[in-house]
Protein backbone atom coordinates (compact mmCIF):
# COMPACT_ATOMS: atom_id res chain seq x y z
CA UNK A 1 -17.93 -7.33 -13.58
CA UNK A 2 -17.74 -4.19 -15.66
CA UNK A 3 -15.88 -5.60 -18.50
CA UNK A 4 -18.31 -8.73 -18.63
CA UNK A 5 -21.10 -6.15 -18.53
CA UNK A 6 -19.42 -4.18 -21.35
CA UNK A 7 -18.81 -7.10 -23.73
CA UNK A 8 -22.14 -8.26 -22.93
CA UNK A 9 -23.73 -4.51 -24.20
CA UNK A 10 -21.41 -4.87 -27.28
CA UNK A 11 -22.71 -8.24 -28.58
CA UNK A 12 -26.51 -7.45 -27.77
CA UNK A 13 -26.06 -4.80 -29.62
CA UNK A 14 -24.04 -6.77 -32.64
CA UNK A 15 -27.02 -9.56 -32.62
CA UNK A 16 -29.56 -6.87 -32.75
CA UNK A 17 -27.95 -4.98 -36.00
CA UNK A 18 -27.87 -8.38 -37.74
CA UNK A 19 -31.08 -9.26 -36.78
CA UNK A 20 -32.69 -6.02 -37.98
CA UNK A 21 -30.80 -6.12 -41.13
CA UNK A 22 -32.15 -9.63 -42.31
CA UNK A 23 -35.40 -8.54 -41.79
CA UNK A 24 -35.28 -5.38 -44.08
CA UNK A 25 -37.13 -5.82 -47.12
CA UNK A 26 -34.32 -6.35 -49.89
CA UNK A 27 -34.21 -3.03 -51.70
CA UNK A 28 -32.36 -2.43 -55.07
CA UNK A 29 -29.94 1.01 -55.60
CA UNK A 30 -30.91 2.83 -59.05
CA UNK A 31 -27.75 5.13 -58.13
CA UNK A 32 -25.48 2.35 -57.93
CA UNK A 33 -23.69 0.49 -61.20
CA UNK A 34 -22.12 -2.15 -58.98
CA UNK A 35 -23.77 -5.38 -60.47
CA UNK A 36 -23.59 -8.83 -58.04
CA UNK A 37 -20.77 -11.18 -59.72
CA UNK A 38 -19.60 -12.84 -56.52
CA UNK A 39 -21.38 -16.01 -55.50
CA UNK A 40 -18.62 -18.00 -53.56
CA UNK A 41 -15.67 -17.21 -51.58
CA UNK A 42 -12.89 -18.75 -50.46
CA UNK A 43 -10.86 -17.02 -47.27
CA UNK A 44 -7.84 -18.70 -46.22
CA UNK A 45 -7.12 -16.68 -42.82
CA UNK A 46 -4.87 -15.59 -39.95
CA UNK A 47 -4.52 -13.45 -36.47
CA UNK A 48 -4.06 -12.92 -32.88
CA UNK A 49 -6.56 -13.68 -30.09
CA UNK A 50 -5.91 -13.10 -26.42
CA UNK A 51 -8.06 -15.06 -23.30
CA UNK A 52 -9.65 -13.92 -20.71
CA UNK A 53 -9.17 -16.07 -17.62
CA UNK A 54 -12.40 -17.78 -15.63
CA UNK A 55 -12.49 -18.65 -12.08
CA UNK A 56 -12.86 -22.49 -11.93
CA UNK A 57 -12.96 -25.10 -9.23
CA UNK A 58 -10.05 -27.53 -9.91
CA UNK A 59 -9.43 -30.71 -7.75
CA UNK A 60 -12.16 -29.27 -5.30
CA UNK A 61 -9.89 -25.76 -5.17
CA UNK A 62 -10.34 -21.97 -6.44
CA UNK A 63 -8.51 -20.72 -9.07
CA UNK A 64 -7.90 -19.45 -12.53
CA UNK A 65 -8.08 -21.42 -15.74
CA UNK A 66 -6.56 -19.27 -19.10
CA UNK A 67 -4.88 -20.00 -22.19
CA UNK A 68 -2.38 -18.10 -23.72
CA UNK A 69 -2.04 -15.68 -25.86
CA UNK A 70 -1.78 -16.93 -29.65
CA UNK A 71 -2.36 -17.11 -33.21
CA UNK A 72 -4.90 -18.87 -34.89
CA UNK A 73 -5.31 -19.87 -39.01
CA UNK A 74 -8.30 -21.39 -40.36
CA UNK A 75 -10.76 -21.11 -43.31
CA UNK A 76 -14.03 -19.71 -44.39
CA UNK A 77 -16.59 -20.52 -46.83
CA UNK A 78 -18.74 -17.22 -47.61
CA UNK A 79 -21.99 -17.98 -49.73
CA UNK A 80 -23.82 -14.52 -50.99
CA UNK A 81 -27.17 -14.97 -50.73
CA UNK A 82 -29.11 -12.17 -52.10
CA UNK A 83 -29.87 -11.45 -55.81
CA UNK A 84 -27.46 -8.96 -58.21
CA UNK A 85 -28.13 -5.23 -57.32
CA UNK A 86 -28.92 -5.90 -54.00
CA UNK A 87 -29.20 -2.71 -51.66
CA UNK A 88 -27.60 -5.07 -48.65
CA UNK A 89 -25.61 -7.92 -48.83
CA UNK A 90 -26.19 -10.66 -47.19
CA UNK A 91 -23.78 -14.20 -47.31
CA UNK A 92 -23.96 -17.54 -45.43
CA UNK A 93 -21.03 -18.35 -43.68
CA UNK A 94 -19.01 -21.57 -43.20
CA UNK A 95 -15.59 -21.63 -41.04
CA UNK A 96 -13.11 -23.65 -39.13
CA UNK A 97 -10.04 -22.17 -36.92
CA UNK A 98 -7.60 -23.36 -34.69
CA UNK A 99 -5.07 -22.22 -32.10
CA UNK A 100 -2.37 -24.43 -30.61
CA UNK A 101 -0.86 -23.04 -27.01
CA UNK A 102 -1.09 -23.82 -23.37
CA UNK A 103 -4.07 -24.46 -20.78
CA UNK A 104 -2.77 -22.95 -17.66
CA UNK A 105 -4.28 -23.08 -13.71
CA UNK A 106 -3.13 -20.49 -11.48
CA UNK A 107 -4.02 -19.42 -8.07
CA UNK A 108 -2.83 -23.02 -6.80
CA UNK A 109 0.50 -24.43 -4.86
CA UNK A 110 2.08 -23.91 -8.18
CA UNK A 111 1.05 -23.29 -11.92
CA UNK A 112 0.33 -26.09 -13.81
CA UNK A 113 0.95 -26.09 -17.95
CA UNK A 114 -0.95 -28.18 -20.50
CA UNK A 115 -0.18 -28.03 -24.15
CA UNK A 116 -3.87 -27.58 -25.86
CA UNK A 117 -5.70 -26.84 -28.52
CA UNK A 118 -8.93 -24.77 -29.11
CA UNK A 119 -10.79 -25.29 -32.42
CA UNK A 120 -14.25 -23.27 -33.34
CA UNK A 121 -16.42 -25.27 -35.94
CA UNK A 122 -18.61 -22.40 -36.46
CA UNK A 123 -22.11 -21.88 -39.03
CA UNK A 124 -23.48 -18.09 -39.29
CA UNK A 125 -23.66 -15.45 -41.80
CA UNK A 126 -23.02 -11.81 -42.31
CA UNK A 127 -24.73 -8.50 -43.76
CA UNK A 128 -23.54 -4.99 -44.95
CA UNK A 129 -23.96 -2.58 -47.01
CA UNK A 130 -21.61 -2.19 -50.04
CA UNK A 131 -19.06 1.06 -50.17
CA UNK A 132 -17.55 1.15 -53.54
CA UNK A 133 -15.69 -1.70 -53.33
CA UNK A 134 -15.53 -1.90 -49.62
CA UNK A 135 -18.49 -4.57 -47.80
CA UNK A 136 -18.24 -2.94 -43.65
CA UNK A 137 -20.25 -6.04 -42.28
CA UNK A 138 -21.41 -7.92 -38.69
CA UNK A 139 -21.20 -11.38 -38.57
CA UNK A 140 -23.09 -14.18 -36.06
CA UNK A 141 -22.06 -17.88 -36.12
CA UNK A 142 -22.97 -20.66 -34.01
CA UNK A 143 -21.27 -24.02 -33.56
CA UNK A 144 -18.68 -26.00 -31.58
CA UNK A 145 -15.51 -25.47 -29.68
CA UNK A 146 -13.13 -28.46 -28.91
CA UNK A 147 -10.48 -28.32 -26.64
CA UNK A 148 -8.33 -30.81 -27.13
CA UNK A 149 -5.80 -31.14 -23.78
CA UNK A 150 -2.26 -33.35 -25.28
CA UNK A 151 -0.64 -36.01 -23.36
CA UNK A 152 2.56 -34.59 -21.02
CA UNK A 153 3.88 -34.97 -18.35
CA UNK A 154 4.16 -32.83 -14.80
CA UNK A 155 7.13 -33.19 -12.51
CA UNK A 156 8.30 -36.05 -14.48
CA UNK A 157 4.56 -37.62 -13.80
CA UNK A 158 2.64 -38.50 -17.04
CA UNK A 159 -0.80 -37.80 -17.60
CA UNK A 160 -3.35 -38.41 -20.38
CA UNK A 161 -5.15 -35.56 -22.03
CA UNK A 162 -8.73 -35.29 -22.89
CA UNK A 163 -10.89 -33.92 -26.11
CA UNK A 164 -14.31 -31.64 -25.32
CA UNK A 165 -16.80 -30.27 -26.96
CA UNK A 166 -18.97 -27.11 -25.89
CA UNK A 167 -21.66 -25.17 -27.55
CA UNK A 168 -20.32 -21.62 -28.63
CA UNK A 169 -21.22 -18.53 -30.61
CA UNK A 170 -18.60 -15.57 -32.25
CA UNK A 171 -19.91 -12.14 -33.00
CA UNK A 172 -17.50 -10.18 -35.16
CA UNK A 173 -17.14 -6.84 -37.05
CA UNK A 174 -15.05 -6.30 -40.23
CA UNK A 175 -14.69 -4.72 -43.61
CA UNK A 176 -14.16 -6.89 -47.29
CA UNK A 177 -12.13 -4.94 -49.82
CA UNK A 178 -12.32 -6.39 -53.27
CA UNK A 179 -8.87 -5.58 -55.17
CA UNK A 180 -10.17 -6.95 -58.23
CA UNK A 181 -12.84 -9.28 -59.74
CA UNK A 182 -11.47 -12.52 -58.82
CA UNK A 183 -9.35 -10.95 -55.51
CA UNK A 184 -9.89 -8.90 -52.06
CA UNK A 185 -8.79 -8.48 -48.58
CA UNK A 186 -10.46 -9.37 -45.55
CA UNK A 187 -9.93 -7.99 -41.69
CA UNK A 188 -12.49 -8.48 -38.90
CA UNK A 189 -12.32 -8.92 -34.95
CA UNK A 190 -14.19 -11.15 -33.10
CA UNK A 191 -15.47 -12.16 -30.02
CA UNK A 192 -15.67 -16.01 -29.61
CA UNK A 193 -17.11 -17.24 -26.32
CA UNK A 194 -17.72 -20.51 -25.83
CA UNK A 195 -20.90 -21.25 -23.11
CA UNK A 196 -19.55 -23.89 -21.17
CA UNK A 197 -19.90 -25.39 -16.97
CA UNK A 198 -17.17 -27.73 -16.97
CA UNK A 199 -14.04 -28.40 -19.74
CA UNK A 200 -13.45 -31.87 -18.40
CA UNK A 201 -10.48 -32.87 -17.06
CA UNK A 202 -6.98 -34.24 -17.04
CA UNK A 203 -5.95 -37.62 -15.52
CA UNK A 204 -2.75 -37.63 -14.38
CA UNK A 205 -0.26 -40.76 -13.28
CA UNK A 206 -1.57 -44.68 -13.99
CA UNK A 207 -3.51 -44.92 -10.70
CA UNK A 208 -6.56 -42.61 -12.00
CA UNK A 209 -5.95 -39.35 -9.94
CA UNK A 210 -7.43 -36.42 -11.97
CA UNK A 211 -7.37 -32.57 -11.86
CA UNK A 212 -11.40 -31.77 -12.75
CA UNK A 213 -12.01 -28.21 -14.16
CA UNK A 214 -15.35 -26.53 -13.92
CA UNK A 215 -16.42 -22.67 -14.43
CA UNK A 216 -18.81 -20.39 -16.62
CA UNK A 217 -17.55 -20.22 -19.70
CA UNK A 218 -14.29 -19.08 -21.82
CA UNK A 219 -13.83 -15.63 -23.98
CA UNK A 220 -11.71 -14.72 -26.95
CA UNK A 221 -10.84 -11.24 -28.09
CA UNK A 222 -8.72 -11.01 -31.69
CA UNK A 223 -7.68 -9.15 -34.53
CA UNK A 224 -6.93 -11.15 -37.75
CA UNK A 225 -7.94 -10.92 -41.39
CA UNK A 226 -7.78 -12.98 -44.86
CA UNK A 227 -7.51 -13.20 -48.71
CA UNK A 228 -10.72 -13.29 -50.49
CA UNK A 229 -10.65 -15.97 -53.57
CA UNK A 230 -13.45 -15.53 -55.51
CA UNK A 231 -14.77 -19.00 -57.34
């Protein structure tokens, strides 16, 4: 209960910096010689994320419902939207990512393993202020997670997987380091969570008998960063 009240804190207070940035009137820097060339970027990118487990309700039974531990790669598509000589910058923010591993229930007669997918189709933006050649941002997006449960088999008893989609938002923190005009580095962390009351299901064996899962929701922590193309 503490750590959901924690996270909770952090990301009210994440939403809150963004949303008190955008509002700022625009101001230009007279001190600063750093004029706006970067319109587009292209960031190809890479990390870690760890789940936290939920308490769900499988086959009319308590339990847990997690996936592992894994690495994710995706894309983003960062539009700067304010004018050259900005005081803040501000950029739209298109991105896709993906992480391949294993939906697990636990707390039951034994553990059951699904090979899974969890993709984040995600819209937001981001706003910092420039350092040199450093951009220390927050980010917001909103969008869609899919799980995608494969087709395997338990005990030697087949089953058929399912796709879902849930509403979901990711609130992140990060730094963009430009190397060079046309080149930088990216790192952030995030916190994906995706707002969801039931994941579907999994139907297991020819006859129709299913393993339902239902809880509150699903939470990401990770650490992962990116190369910063400039077009």
């Amino acid at each position: 209960m503490k750590t959901r009240l924690f996270w909770m804190t952090v990301a009210a207070v994440m939403m809150a910096a963004v949303v008190a940035s955008a509002q700022n009137t625009v101001r230009r820097s007279s001190a600063s010689s750093y004029q706006q060339t970067r319109r587009i970027e292209l960031i190809p990118m890479a990390g870690y994320a760890w789940t936290m487990s939920m308490d769900i309700i499988a086959a009319g039974y308590p339990g847990k419902l997690d996936f592992t531990d894994k690495g994710y790669y995706g894309g983003a598509i960062d539009f700067t939207v304010t004018p050259p000589g900005a005081y803040k910058e501000a950029q739209a923010r298109l991105m896709y990512r993906r992480s391949d591993g294993d939906v697990q229930l636990r707390g039951f007669a034994q553990r059951y393993d699904f090979p899974a997918a969890i993709e984040y189709w995600q819209i937001g933006g981001l706003t910092g202020i420039k350092r040199g050649n450093a951009l220390p941002f927050a980010t917001v997006s909103l969008g869609g997670s899919r799980l995608i449960v494969k087709d395997g088999s338990i005990n030697g008893v087949k089953y058929t997987g399912s796709d879902s989609w849930k509403f979901s938002m990711i609130f992140g923190l990060g730094v963009k380091v430009y190397t060079s005009p046309r080149v930088g580095l990216m790192l952030q962390a995030n916190w994906p969570i995706t707002f969801t009351d039931a994941w579907g299901g999994v139907y297991v064996g020819t006859g129709g008998a299913s393993v339902g899962i239902s809880g509150t929701g699903i939470s990401q922590l990770d650490l992962g960063g990116g190369l910063i193309i400039n077009l």
